[in-house]
C-alpha atoms as a PDB file:
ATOM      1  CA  UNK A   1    -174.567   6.016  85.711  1.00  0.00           C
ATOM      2  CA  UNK A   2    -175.159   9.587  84.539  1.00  0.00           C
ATOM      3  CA  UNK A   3    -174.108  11.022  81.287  1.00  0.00           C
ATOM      4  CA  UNK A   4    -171.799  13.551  82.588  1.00  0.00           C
ATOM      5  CA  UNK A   5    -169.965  10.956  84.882  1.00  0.00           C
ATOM      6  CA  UNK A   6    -169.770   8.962  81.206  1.00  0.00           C
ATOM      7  CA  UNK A   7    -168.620  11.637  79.428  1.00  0.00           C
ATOM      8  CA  UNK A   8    -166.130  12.549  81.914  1.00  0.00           C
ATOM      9  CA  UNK A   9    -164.861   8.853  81.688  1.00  0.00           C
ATOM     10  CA  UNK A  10    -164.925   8.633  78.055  1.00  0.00           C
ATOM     11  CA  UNK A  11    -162.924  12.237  77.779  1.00  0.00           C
ATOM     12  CA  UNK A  12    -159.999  10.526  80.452  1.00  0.00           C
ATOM     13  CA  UNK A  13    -160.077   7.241  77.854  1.00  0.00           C
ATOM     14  CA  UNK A  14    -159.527   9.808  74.965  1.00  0.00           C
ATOM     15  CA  UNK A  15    -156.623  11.959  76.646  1.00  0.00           C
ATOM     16  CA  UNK A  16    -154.860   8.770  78.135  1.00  0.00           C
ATOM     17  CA  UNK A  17    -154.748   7.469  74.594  1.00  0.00           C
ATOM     18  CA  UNK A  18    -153.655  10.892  73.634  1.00  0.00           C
ATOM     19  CA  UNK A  19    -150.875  10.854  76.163  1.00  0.00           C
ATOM     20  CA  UNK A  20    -149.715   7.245  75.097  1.00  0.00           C
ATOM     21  CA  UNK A  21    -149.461   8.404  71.147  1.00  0.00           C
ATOM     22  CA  UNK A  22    -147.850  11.440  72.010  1.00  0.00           C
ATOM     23  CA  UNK A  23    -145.065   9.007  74.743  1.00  0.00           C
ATOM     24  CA  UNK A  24    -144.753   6.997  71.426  1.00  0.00           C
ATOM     25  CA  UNK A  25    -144.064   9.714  69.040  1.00  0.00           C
ATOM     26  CA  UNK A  26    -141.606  11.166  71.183  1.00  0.00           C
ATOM     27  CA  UNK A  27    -140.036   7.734  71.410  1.00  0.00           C
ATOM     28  CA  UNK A  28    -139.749   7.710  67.786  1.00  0.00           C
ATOM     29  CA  UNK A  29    -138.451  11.173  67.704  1.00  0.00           C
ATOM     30  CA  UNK A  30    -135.620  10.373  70.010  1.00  0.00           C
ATOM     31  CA  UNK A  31    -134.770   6.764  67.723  1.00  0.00           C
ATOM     32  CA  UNK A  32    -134.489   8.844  64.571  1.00  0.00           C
ATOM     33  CA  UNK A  33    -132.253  11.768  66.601  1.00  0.00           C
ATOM     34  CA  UNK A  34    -130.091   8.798  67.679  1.00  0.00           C
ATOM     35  CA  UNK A  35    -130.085   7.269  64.017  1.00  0.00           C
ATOM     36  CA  UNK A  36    -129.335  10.792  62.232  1.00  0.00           C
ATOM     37  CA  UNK A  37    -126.574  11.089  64.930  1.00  0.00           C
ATOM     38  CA  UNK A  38    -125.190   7.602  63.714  1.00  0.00           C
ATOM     39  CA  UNK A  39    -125.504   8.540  60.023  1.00  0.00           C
ATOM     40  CA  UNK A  40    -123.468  11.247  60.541  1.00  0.00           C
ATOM     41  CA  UNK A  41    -121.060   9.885  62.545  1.00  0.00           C
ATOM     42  CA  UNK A  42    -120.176   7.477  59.748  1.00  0.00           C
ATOM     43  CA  UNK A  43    -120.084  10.126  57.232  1.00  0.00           C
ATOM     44  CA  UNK A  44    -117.528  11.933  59.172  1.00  0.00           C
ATOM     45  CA  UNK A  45    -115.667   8.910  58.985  1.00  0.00           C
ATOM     46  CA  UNK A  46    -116.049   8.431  55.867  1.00  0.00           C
ATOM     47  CA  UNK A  47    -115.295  11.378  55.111  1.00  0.00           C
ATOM     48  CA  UNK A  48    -111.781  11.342  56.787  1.00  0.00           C
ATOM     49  CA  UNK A  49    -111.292   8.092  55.251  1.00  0.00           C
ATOM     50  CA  UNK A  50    -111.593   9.929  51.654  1.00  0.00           C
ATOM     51  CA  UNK A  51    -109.175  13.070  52.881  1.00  0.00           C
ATOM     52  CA  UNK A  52    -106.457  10.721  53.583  1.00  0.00           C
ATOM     53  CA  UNK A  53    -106.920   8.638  51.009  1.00  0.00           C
ATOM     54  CA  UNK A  54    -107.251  11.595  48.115  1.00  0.00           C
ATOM     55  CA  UNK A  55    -103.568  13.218  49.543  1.00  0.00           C
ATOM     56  CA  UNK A  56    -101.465   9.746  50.180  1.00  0.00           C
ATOM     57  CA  UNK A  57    -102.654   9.504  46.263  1.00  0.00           C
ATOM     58  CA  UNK A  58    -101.752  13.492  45.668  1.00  0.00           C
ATOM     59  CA  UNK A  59     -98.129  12.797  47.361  1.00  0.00           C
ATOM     60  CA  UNK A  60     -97.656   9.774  46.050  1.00  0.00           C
ATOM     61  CA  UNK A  61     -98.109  11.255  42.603  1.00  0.00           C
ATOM     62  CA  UNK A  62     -95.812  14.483  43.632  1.00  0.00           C
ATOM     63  CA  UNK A  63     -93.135  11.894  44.954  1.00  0.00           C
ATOM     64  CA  UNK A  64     -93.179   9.559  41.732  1.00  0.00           C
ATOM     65  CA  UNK A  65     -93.302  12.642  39.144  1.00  0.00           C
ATOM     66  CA  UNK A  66     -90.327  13.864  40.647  1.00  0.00           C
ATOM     67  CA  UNK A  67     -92.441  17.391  41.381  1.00  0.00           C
ATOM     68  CA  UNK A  68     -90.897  17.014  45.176  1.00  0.00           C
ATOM     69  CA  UNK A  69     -87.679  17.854  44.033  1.00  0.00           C
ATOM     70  CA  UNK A  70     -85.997  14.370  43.661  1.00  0.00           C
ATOM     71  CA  UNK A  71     -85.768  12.229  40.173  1.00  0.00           C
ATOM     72  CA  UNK A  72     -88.732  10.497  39.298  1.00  0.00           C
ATOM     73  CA  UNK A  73     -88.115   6.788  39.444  1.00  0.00           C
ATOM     74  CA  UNK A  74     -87.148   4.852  36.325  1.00  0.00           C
ATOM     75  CA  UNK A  75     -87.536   0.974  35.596  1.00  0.00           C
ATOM     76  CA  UNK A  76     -85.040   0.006  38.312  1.00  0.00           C
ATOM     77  CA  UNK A  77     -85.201   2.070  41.229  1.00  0.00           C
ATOM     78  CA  UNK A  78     -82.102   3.550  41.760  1.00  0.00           C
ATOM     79  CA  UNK A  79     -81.615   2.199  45.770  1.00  0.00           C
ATOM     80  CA  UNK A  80     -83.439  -0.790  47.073  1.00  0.00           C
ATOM     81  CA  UNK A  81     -86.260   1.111  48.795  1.00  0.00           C
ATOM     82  CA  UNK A  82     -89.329   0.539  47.190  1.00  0.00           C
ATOM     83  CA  UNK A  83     -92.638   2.540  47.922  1.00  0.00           C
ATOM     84  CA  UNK A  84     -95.851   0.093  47.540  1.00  0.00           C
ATOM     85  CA  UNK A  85     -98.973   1.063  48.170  1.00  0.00           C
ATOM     86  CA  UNK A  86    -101.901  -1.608  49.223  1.00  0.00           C
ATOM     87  CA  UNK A  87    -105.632  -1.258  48.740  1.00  0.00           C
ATOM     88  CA  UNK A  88    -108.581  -3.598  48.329  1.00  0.00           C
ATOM     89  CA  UNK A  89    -106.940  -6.051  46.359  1.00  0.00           C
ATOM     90  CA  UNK A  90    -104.256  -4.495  44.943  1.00  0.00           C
ATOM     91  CA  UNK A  91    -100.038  -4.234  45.529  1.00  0.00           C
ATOM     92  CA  UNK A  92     -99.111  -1.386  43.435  1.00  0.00           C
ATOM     93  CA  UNK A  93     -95.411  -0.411  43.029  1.00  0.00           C
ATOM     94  CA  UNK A  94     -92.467  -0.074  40.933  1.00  0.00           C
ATOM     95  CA  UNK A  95     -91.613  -3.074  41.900  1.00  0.00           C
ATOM     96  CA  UNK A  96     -87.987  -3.179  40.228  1.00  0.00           C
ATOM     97  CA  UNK A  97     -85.360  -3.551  42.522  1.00  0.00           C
ATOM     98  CA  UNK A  98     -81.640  -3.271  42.058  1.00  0.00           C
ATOM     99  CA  UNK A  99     -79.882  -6.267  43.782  1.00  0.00           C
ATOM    100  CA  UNK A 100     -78.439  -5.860  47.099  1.00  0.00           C
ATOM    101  CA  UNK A 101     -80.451  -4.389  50.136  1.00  0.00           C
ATOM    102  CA  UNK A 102     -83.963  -4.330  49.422  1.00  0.00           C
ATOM    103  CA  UNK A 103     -86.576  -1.983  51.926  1.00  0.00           C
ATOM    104  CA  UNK A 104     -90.342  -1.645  50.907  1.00  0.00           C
ATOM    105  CA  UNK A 105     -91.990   1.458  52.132  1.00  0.00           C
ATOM    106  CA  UNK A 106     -95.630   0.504  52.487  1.00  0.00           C
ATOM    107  CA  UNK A 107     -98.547   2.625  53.137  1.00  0.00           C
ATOM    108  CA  UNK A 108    -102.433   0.900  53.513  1.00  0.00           C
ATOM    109  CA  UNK A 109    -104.551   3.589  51.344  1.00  0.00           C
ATOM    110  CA  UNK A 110    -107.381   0.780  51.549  1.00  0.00           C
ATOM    111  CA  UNK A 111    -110.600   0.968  53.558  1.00  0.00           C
ATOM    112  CA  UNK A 112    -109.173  -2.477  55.084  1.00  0.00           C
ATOM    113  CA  UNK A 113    -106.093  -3.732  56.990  1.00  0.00           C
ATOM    114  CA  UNK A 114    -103.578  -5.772  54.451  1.00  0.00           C
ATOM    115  CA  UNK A 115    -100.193  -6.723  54.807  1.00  0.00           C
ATOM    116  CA  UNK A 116     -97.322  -8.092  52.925  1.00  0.00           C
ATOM    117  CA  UNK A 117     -95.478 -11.183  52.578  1.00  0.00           C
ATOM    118  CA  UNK A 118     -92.558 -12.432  50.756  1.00  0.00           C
ATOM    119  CA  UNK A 119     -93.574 -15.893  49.678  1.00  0.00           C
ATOM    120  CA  UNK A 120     -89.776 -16.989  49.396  1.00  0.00           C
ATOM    121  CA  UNK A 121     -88.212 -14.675  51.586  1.00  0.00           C
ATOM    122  CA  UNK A 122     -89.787 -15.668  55.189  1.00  0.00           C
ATOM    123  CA  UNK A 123     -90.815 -12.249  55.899  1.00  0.00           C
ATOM    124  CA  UNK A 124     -94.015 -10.527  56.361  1.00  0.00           C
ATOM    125  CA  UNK A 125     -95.217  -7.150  57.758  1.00  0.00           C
ATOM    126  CA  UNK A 126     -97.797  -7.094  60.707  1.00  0.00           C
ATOM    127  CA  UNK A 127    -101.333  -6.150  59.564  1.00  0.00           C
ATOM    128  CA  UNK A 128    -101.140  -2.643  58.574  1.00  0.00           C
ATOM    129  CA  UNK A 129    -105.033  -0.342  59.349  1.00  0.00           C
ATOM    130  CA  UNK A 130    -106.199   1.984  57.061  1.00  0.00           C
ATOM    131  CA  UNK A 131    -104.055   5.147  56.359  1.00  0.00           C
ATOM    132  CA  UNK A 132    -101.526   2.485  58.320  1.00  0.00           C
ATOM    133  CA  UNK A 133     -97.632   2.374  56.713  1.00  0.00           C
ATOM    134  CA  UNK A 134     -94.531   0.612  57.491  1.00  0.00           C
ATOM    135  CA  UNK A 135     -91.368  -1.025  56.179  1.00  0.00           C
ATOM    136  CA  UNK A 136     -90.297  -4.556  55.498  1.00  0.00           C
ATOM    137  CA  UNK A 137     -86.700  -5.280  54.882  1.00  0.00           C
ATOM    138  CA  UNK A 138     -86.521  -8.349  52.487  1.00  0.00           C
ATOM    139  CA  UNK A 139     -82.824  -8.462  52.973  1.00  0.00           C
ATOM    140  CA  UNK A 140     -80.076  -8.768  50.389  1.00  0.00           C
ATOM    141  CA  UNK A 141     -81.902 -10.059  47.073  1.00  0.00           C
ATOM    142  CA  UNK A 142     -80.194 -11.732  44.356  1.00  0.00           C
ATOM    143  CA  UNK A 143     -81.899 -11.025  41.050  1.00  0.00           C
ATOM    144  CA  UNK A 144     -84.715 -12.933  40.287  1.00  0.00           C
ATOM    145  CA  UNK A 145     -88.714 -12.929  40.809  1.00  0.00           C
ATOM    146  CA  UNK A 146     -90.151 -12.705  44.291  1.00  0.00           C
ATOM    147  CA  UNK A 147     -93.771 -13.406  44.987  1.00  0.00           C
ATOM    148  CA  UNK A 148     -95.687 -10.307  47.199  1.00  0.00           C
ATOM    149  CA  UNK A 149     -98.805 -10.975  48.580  1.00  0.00           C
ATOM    150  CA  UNK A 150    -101.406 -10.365  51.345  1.00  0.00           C
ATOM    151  CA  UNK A 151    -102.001 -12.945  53.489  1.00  0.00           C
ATOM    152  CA  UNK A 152    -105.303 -12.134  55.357  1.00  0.00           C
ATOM    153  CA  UNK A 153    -108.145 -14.396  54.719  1.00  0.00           C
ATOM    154  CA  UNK A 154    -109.806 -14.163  51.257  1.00  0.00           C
ATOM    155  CA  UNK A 155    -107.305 -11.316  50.068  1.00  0.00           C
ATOM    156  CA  UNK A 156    -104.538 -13.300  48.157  1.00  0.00           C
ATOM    157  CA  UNK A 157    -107.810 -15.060  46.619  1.00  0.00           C
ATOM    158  CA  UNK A 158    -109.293 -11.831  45.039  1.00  0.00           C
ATOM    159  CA  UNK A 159    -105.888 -10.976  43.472  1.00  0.00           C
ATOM    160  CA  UNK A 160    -103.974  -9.071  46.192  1.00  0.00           C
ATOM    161  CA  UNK A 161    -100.286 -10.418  44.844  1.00  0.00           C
ATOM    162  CA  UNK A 162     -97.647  -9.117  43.090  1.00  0.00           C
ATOM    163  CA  UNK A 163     -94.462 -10.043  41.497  1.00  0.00           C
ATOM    164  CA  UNK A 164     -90.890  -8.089  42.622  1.00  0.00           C
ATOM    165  CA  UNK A 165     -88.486  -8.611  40.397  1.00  0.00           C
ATOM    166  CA  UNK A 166     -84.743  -8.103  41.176  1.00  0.00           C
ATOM    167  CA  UNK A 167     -82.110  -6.958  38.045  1.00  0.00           C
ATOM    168  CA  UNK A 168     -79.247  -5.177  37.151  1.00  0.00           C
ATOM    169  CA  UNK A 169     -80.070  -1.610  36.176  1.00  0.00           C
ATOM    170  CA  UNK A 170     -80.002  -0.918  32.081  1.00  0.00           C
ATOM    171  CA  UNK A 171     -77.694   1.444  31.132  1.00  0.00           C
ATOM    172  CA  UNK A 172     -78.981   4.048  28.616  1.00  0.00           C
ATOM    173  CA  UNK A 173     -75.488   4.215  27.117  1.00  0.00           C
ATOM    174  CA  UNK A 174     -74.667   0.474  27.040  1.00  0.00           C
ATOM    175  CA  UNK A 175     -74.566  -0.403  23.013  1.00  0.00           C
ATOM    176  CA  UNK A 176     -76.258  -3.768  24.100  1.00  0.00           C
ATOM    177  CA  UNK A 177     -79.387  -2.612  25.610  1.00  0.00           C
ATOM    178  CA  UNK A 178     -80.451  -0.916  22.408  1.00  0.00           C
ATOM    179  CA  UNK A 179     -80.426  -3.544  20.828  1.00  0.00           C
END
């Protein structure tokens, strides 16, 4: 064999390995396009996931401060409609009820679906998703205590419960509530 027909072989050998690194980098190129695309798809979402959850906070506040125009609530809520809010692990609420007709308003500000469920009561909300809300009507309550909690697997378990309680509303005037 001559040395030019073993150079020319050896310069193919060199450019077809060329060719195959360059295939592979571009390969790797595209995988770390289509993993920067992912990235930033779930920091979009994420990102949406913190908008809604910083203003359901914001208007919750405005609602509760009484800022909204209507009477911030006091230890018994003045009707039986009850805002709670659920997030990981928590039912939070002023969860005093006057007897009678008792509504919760319930928004999911979690990252997670929850629901509710009245231990005693028989009644439960479907699984609410993220940013989710609904209502549960507990029905006419007597006063008393009434066990909240969220029944999906593992939730009650980390703490997820709470306790609504059900009483007459203290009057500030009334000589024997002061004592």
């Amino acid at each position: 064999m001559s040395d030019s027909a073993a150079t020319t072989r050896e310069t193919e050998r060199d450019q077809s390995q060329t060719e195959q690194q360059g295939s592979s980098s571009s390969t790797d190129v595209e995988r770390s396009t289509m993993t920067g695309e992912t990235f930033f798809a779930a920091l979009k979402d994420g990102a949406l996931v913190l908008f809604a959850l910083f203003f359901g906070v914001v208007a919750l506040g405005i609602k509760s401060s009484g800022l909204d125009g209507t009477e911030a609530a006091g230890p018994v809520a003045s009707s039986g409609i009850i805002d709670v809010i659920l997030y990981e692990f928590v039912i939070e609420g002023n969860l005093v009820a006057p007897p009678g007709e008792v509504v919760l308003e319930i928004v999911n500000v979690g990252s997670v679906d929850h629901n509710v469920v009245g231990r005693t009561l028989e009644r439960r909300t479907p699984d609410i998703q993220p940013i989710g809300s609904t209502t549960l009507s507990l029905g006419v309550l007597e006063p008393g205590d009434y066990e909240l909690f969220c029944d999906i697997s593992g939730h009650e378990e980390s703490g997820m419960v709470a306790t609504l309680t059900v009483t007459e509303p203290v009057e500030l005037d009334d000589p024997e509530a002061s004592g």
